[in-house]
Protein backbone atom coordinates (compact mmCIF):
# COMPACT_ATOMS: atom_id res chain seq x y z
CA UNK A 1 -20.29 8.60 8.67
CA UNK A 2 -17.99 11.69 7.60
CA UNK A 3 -16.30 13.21 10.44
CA UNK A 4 -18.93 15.92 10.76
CA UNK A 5 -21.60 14.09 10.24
CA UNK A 6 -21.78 11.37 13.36
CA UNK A 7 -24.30 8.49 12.67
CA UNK A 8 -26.34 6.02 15.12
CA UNK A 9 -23.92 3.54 13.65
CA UNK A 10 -20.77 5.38 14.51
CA UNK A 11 -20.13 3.60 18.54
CA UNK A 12 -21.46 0.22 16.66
CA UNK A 13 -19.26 -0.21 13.84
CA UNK A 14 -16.16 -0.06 15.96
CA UNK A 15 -16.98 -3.69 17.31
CA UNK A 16 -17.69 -4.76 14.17
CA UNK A 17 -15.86 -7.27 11.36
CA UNK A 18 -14.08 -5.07 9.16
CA UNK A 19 -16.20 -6.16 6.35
CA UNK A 20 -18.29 -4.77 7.87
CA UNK A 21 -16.58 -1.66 8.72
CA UNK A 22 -15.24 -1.54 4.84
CA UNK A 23 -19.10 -1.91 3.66
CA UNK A 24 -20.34 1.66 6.03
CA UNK A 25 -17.83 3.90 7.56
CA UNK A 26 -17.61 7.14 5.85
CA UNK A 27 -21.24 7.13 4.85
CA UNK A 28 -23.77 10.24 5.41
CA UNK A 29 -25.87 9.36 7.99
CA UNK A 30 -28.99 7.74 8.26
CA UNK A 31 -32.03 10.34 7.38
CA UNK A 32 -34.45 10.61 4.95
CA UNK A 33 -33.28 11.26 1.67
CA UNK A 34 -30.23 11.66 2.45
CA UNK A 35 -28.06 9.44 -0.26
CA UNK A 36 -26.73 6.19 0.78
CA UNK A 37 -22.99 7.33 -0.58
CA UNK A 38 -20.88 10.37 -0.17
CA UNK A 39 -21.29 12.83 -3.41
CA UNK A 40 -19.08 13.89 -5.39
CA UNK A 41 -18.40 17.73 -4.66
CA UNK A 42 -16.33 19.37 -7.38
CA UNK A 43 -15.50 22.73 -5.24
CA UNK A 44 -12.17 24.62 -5.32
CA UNK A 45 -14.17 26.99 -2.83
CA UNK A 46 -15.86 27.40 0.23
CA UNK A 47 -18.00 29.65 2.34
CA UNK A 48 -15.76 31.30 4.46
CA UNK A 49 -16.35 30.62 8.42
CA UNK A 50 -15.81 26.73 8.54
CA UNK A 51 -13.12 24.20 8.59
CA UNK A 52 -12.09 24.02 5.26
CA UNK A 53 -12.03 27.44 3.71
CA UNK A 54 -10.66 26.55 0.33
CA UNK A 55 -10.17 23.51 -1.73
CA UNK A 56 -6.66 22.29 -0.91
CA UNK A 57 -7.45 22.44 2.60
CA UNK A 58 -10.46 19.84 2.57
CA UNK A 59 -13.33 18.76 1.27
CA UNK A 60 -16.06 15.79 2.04
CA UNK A 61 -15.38 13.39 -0.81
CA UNK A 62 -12.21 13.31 0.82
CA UNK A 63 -13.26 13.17 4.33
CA UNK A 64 -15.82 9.88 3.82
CA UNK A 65 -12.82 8.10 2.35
CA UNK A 66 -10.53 9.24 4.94
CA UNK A 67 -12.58 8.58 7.68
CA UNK A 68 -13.76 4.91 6.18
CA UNK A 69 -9.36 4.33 5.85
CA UNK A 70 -8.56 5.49 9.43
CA UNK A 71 -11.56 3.18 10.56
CA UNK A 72 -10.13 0.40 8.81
CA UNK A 73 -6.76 1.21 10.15
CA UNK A 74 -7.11 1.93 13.80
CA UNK A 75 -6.29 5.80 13.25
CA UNK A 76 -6.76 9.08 11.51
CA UNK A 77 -6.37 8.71 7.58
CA UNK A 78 -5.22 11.77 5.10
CA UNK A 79 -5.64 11.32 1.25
CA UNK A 80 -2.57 12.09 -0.80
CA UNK A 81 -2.52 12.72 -4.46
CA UNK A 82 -0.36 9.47 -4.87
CA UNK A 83 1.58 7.32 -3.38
CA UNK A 84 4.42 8.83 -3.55
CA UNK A 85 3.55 12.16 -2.74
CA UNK A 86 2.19 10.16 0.51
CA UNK A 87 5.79 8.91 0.93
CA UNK A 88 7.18 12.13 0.52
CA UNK A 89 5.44 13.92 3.12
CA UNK A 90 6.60 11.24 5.57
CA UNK A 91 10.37 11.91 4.45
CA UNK A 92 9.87 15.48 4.56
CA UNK A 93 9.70 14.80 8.41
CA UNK A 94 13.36 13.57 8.51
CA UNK A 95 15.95 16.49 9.92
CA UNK A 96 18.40 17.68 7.06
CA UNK A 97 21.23 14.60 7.26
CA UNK A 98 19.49 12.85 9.60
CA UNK A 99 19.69 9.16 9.06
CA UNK A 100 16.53 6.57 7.52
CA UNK A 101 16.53 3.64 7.96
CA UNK A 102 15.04 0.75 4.73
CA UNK A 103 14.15 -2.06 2.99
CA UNK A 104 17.10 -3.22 0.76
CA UNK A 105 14.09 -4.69 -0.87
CA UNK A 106 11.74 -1.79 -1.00
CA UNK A 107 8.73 -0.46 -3.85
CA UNK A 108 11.14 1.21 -6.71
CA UNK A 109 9.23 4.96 -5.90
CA UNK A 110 10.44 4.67 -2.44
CA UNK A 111 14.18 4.00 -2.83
CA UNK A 112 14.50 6.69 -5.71
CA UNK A 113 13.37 9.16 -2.99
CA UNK A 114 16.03 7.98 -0.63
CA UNK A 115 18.07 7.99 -3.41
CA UNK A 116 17.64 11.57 -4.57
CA UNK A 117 17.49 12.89 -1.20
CA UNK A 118 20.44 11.36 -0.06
CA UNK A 119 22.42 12.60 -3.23
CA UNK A 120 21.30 15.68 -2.58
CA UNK A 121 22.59 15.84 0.85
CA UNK A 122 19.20 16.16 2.68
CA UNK A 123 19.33 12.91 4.54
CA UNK A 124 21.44 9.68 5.14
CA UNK A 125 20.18 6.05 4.41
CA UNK A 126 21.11 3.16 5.49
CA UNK A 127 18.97 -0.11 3.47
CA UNK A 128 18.93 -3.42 5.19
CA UNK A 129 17.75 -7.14 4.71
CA UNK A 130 14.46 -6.53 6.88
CA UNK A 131 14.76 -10.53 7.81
CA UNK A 132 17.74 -10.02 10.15
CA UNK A 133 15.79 -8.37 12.90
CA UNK A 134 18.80 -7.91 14.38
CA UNK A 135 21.05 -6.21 11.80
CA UNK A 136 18.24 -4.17 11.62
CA UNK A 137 17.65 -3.45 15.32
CA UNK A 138 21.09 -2.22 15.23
CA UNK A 139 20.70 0.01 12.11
CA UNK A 140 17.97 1.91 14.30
CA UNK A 141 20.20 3.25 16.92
CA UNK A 142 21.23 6.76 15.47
CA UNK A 143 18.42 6.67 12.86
CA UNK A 144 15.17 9.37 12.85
CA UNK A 145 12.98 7.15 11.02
CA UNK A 146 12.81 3.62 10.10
CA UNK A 147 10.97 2.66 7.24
CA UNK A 148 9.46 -0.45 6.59
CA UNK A 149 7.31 -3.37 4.14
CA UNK A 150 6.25 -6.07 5.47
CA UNK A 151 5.66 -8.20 2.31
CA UNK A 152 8.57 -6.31 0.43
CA UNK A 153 8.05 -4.79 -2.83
CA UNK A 154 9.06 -7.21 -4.86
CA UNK A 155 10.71 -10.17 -2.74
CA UNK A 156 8.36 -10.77 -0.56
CA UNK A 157 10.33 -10.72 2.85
CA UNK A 158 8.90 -10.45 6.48
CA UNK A 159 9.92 -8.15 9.12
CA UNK A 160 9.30 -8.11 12.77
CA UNK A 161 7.20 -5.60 12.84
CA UNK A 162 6.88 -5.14 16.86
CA UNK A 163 10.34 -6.01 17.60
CA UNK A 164 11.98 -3.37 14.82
CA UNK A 165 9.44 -0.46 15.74
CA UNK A 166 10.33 -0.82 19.19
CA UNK A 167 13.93 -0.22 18.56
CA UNK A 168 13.03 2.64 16.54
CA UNK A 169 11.20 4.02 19.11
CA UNK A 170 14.06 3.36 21.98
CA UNK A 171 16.81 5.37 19.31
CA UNK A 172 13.81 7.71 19.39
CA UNK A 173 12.99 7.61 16.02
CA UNK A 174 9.54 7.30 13.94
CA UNK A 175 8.78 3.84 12.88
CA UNK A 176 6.89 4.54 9.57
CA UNK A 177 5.07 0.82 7.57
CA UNK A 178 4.05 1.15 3.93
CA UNK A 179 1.13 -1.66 4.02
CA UNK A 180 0.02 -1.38 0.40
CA UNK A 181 0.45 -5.14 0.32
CA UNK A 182 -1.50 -6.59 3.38
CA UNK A 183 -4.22 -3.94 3.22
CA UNK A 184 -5.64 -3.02 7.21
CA UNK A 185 -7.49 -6.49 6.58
CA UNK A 186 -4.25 -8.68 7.07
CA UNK A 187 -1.96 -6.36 8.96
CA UNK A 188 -2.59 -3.34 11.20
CA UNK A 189 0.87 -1.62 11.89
CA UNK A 190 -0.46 0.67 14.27
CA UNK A 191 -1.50 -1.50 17.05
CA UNK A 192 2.06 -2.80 16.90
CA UNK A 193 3.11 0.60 17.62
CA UNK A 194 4.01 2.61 14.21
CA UNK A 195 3.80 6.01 14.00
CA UNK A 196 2.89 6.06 10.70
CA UNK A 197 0.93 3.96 8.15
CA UNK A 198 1.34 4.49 3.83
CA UNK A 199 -0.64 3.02 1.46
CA UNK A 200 -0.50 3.96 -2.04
CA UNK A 201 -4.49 3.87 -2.76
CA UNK A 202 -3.95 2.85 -6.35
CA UNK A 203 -3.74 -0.91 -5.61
CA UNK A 204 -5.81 -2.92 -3.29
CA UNK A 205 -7.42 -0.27 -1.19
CA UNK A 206 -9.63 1.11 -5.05
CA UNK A 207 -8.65 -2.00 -6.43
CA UNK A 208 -9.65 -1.44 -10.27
CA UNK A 209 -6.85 0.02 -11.79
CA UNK A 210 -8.84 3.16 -12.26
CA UNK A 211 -7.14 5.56 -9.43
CA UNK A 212 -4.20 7.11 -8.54
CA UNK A 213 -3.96 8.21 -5.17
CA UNK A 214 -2.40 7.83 -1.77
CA UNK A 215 -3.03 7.73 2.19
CA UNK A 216 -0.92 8.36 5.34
CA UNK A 217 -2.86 7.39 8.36
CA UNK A 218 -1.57 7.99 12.23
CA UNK A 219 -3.17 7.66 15.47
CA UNK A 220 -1.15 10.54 16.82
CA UNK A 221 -3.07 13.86 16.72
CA UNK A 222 -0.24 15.71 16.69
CA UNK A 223 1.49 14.20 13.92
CA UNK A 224 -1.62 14.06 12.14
CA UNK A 225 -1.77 17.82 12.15
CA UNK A 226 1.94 18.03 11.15
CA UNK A 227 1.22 16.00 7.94
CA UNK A 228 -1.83 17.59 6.78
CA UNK A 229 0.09 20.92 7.45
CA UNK A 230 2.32 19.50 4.86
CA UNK A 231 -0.01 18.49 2.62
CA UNK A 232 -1.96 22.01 2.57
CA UNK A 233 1.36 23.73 1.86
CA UNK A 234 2.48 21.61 -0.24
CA UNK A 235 -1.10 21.13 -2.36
CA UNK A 236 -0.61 16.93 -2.80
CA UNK A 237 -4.20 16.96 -2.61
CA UNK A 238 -6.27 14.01 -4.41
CA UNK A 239 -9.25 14.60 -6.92
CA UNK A 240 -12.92 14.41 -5.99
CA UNK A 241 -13.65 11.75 -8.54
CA UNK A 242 -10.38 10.20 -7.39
CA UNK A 243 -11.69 10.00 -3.88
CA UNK A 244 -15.23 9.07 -4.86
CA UNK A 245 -13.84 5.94 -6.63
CA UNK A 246 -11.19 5.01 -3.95
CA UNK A 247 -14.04 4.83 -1.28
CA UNK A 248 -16.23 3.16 -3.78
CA UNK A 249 -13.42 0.29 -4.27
CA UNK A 250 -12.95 0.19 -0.67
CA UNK A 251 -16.46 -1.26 0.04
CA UNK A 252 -15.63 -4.55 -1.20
CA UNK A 253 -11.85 -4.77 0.05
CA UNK A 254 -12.86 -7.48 2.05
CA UNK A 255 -14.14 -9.83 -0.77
CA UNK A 256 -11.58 -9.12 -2.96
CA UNK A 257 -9.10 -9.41 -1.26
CA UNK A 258 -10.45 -12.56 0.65
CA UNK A 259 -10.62 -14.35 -3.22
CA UNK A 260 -6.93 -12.66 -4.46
CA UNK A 261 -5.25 -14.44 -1.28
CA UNK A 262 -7.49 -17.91 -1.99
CA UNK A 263 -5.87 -17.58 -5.29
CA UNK A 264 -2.15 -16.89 -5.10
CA UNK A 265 -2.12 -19.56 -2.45
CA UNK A 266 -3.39 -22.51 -4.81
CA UNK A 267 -1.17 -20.66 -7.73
CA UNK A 268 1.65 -20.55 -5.02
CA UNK A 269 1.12 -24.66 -4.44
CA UNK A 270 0.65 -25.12 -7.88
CA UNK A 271 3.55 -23.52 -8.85
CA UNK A 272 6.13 -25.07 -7.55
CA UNK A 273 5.77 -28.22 -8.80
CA UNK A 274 6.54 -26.89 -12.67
CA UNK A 275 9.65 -27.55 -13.99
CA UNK A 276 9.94 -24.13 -15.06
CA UNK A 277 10.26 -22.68 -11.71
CA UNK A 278 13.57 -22.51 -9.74
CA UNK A 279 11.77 -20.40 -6.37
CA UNK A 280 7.93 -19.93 -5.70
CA UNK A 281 7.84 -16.99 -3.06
CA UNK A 282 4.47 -16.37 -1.02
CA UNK A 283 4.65 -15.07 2.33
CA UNK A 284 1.44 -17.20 3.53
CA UNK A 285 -0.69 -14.18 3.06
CA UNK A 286 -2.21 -11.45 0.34
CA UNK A 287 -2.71 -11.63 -2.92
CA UNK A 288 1.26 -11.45 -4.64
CA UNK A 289 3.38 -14.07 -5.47
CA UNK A 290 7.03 -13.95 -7.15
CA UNK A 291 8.57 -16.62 -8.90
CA UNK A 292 11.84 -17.21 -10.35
CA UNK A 293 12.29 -18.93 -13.94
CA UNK A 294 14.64 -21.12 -13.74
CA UNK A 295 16.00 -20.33 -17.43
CA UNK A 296 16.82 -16.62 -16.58
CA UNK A 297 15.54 -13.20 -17.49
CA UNK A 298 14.85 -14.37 -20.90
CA UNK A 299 12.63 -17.25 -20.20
CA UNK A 300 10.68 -14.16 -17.90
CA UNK A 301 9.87 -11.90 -20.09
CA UNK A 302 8.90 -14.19 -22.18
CA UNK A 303 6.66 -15.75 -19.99
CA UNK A 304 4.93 -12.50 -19.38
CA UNK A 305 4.23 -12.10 -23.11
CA UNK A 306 2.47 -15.90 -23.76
CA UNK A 307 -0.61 -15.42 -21.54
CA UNK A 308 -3.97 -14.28 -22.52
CA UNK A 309 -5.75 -13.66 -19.17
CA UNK A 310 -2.34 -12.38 -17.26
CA UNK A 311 -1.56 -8.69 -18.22
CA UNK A 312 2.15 -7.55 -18.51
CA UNK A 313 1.75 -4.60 -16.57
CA UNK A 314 3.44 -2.59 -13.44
CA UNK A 315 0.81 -2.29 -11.09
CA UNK A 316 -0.95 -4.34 -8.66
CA UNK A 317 -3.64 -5.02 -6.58
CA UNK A 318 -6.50 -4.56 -9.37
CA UNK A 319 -9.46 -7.20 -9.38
CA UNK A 320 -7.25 -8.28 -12.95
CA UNK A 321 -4.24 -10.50 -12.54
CA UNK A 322 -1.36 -8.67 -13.93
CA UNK A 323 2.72 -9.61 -13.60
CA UNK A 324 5.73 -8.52 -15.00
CA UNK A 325 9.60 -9.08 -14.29
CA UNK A 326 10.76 -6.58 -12.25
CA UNK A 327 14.43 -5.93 -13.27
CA UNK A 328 13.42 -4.73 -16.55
CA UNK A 329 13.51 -1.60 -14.56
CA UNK A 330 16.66 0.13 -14.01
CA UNK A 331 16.10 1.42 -10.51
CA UNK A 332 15.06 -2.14 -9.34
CA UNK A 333 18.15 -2.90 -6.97
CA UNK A 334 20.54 -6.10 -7.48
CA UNK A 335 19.20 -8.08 -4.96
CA UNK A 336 16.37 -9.01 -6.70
CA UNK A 337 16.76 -11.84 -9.36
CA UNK A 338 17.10 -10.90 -12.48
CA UNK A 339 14.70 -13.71 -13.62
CA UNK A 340 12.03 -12.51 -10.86
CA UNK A 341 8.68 -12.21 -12.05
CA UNK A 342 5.94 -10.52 -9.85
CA UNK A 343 2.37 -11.75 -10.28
CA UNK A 344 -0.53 -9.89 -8.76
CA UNK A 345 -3.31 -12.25 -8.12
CA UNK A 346 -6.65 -11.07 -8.97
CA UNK A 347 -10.24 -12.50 -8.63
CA UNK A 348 -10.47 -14.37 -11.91
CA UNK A 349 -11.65 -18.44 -11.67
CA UNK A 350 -8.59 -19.68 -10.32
CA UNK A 351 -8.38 -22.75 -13.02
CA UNK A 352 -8.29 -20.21 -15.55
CA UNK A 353 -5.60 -18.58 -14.14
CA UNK A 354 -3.43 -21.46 -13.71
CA UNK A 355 -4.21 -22.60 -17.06
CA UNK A 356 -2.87 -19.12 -18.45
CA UNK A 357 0.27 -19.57 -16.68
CA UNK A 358 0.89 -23.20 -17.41
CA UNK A 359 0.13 -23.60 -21.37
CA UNK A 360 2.87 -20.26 -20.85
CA UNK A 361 5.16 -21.80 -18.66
CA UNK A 362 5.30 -25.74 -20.58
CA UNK A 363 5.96 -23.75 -23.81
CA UNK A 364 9.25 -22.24 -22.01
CA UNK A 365 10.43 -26.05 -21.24
């Protein structure tokens, strides 16, 4: 069901399991002939007296994905080119020196932005241990917008979601939650009252390593129209085929991510009984788990180069189980161990996933 194209199944679906909900919002609607998914439609132009004009401005690839997101989400979704040109739209909302609030912990993309931005004199940032609501509470009281993950990119840590947007909101600033890792299946930050939602699209939401793209969704209508203002100046605007794919990984969301979270739970138990392993982090939920070797960065990287099935790789989220240690980059701050190693579960047997790891990790003891 496209936005302009309302369905007999539109009042429905909204009581409905969000497997459900992943499986049909955003389709054409039910009439003869009419195909069961939204085309493809390559245009850069359109006829003049509608909506959407000319190409950066719209177009209904993008529309059955954004509508099938929002759905998901509990508001009104926009498709980004990326992730991070999702991320910077939302930071483009932030007064010149105004104050942000984030993760100490945060995905690498994010805190170069903050980075930049801040060395360029455009805003001020303050990053905090999201655990100690109360730390962070009191980092919100002259701050514009507080930005949070809840798992963090790559520790793992849990914030109070309701507690800390509610003190953003009483210092009457925008409480924005990148939820890339829990997907709208295990986490809906909206209902707990953020402003803003992020998701870079690449990882769970296509899910097959095939798509780069990203999504800010809102249930305010007026800051909805503020960010796709930004995003038609700007032109961050996704790919048809991009969009296509995204929606297409979207339908099964549910499954996957119901077997990548089944997964890194046993791998999470199993894991922590090898010798190898000093810390086994898993926050209860999703599909990533981090672990620290207890011989140091060394033993890590080696460990992500003695597996067959595991890919040494950056991303996440994909239906293939991929890890890597995540200080080999540069930007990755301090405060994660240097001897940190980020796996994202996929949907492989899970025996032959923990036999991949183990024959690795007995050959580092």
């Amino acid at each position: 069901m496209t936005a302009d194209a309302p369905d007999h199944l539109t009042d429905h679906l909204a009581s409905m399991g969000t497997g459900t909900r992943a499986v049909h919002l955003g389709r054409p609607p039910h009439v003869a002939d009419q195909p069961l998914n939204e085309p493809i439609t390559p245009a850069s132009t359109f006829v003049a007296g509608g909506d959407r004009e000319y190409g950066r401005y719209g177009n209904p690839t993008w529309s059955a994905f954004e509508t099938a997101l929002g759905g998901l989400e509990g508001g009104r979704a926009l498709a980004f080119s990326s992730g991070l040109a999702a991320v910077a739209t939302v930071l483009d909302l932030v007064g010149n020196g105004a104050k942000v609030v984030a993760p100490r912990n945060c995905y690498t993309g994010t805190a170069m932005q903050l980075g930049d931005l801040e060395a360029r004199g455009r805003l001020r940032t303050e990053l905090v241990d999201v655990t100690d609501t109360a730390a962070v509470v009191r980092a919100c009281e002259d701050a514009a917008l507080v930005w949070l993950e809840s798992p963090t990119n790559p520790a793992l840590e849990i914030a109070d979601l309701p507690t800390i947007i509610a003190a953003a909101h009483e210092a009457g600033a925008y409480a924005v939650v990148d939820n890339t890792f829990a997907t709208p299946l295990l986490q809906r930050p909206l209902e707990s009252g953020a402003d803003l939602v992020v998701h870079s699209v690449t990882k769970y939401l296509a899910g097959h390593s095939d798509v780069l793209m990203g999504a800010v969704v809102t249930a305010d209508d007026e800051l909805h129209g503020v960010i796709k203002g930004r995003r038609d100046l700007l032109g961050a605007v996704p790919g048809t085929f991009e969009a296509y794919l995204a929606l297409r990984g979207l339908r099964t969301l549910h499954l996957r991510v119901e077997r990548a979270q089944s997964n890194a739970a046993e791998l999470a138990r199993r894991l922590g009984d090898h010798p190898a392993i000093e810390e086994v982090r898993y926050p209860g939920f999703g599909g990533i788990v981090a672990i620290v070797l207890a011989q140091g960065a060394m033993a890590a990287d080696l460990l992500t180069h003695k597996t067959r099935l595991w890919v040494h790789a950056t991303s996440l989220g994909g239906v293939e189980s991929t890890f890597e240690r995540r200080r080999r980059w540069k930007a990755e701050p301090a405060t994660i161990p240097d001897a940190l190693v980020r796996l994202s579960v996929g949907v492989e047997d899970v025996d032959d996933l923990w036999e991949d790891l183990r024959v690795a990790l007995d050959d580092l003891t």
